[in-house]
C-alpha atoms as a PDB file:
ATOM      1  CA  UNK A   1      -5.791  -8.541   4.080  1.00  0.00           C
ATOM      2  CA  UNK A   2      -3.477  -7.035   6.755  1.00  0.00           C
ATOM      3  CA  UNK A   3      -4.696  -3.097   8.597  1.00  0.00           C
ATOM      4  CA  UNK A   4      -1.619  -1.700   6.776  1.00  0.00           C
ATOM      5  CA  UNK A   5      -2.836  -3.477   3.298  1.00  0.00           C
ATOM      6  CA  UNK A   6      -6.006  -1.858   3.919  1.00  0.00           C
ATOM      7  CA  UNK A   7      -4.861   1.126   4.812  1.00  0.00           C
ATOM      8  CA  UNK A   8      -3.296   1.553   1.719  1.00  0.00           C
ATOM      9  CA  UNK A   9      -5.879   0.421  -0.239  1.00  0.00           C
ATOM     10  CA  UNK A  10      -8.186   3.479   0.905  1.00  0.00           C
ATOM     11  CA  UNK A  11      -5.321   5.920   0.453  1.00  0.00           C
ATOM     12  CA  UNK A  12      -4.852   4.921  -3.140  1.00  0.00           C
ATOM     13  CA  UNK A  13      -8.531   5.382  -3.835  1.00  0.00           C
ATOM     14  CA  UNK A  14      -8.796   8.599  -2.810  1.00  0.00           C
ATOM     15  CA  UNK A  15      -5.706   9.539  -5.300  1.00  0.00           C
ATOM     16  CA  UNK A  16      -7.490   7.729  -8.419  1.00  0.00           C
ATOM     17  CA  UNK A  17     -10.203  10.100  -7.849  1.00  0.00           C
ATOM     18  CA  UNK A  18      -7.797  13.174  -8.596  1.00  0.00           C
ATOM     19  CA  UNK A  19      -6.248  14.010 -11.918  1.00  0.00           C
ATOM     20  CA  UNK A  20      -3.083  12.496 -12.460  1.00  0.00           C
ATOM     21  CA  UNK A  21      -1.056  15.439 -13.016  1.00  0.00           C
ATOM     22  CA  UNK A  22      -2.464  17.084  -9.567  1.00  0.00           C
ATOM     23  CA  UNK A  23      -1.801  13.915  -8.220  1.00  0.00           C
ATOM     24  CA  UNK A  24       1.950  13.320  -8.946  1.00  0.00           C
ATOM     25  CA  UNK A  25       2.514  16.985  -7.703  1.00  0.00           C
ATOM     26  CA  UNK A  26       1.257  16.029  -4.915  1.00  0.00           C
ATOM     27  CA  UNK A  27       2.693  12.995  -3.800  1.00  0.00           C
ATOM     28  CA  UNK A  28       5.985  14.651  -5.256  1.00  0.00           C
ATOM     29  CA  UNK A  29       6.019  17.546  -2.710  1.00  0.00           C
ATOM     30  CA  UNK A  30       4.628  15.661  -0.088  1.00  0.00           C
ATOM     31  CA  UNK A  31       7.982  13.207  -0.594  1.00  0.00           C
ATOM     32  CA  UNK A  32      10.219  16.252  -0.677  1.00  0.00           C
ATOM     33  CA  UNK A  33       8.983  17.841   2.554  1.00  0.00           C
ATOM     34  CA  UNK A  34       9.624  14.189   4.346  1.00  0.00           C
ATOM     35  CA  UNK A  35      13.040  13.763   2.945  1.00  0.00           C
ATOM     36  CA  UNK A  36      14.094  17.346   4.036  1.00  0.00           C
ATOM     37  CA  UNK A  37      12.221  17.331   7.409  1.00  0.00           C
ATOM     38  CA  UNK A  38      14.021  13.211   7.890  1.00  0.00           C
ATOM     39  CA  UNK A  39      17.723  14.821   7.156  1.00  0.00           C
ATOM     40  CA  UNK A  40      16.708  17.915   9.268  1.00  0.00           C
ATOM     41  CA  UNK A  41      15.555  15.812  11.878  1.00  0.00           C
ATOM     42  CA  UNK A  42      18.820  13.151  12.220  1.00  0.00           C
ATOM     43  CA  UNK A  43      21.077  16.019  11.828  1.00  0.00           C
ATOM     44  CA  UNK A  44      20.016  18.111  14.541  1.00  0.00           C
ATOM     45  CA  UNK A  45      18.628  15.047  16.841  1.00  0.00           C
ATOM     46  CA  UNK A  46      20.389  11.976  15.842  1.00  0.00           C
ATOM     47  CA  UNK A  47      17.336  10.029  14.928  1.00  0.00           C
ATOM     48  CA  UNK A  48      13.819  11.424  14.938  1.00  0.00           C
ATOM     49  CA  UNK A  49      10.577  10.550  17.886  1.00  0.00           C
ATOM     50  CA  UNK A  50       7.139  10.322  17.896  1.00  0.00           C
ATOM     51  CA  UNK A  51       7.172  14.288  18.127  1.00  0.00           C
ATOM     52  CA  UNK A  52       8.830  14.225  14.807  1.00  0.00           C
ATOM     53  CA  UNK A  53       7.212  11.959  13.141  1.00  0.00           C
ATOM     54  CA  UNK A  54       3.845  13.503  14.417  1.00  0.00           C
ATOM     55  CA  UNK A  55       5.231  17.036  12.681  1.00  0.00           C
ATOM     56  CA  UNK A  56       6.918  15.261   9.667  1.00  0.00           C
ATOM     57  CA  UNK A  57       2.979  13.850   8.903  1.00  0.00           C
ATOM     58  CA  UNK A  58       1.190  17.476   9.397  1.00  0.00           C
ATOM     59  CA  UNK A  59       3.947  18.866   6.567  1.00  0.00           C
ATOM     60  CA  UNK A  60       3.610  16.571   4.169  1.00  0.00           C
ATOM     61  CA  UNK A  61      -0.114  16.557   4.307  1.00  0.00           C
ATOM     62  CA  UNK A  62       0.164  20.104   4.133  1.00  0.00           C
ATOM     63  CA  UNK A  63       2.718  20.246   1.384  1.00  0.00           C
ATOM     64  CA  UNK A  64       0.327  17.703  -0.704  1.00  0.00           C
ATOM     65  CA  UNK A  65      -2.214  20.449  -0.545  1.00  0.00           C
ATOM     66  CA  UNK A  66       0.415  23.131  -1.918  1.00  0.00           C
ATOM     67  CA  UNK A  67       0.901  20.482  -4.228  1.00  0.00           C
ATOM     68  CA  UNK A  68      -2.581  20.317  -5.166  1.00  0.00           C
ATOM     69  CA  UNK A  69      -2.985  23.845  -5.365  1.00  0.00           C
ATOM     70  CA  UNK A  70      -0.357  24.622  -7.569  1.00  0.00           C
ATOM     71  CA  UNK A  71      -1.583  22.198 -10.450  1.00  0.00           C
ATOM     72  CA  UNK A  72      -5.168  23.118 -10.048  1.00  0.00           C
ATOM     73  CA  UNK A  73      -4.108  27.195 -10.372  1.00  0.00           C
END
């Protein structure tokens, strides 16, 4: 099994142990904050770098939580 295999593999496991709903809000804001911060980021740059990417993984971590947080409340 390859690293990224793996690393999927763990990342899935932790979202069996939520409840679906939470879950799908989740991975559903997550997905929206990387699609707007990937058009932000080509319009204004042309492309993105590792700076970008870097941010575009601390919002959408942060954006599952909100996610999270608004299905649990």
């Amino acid at each position: 099994m390859s690293v990224r295999n793996q690393a999927s593999a763990f990342g899935l496991v932790g979202l069996l142990l939520l409840p679906p709903q939470a879950a799908a809000f989740g991975v559903l804001f997550a997905a929206a904050a990387t699609a707007l911060l990937t058009r932000k980021f080509s319009r204004r740059l042309g492309g993105y770098t590792g700076d970008c990417l870097g941010a575009t993984q601390q919002l959408a971590e942060f954006a599952f939580y909100l996610g999270l947080l608004c299905r649990f409340t």
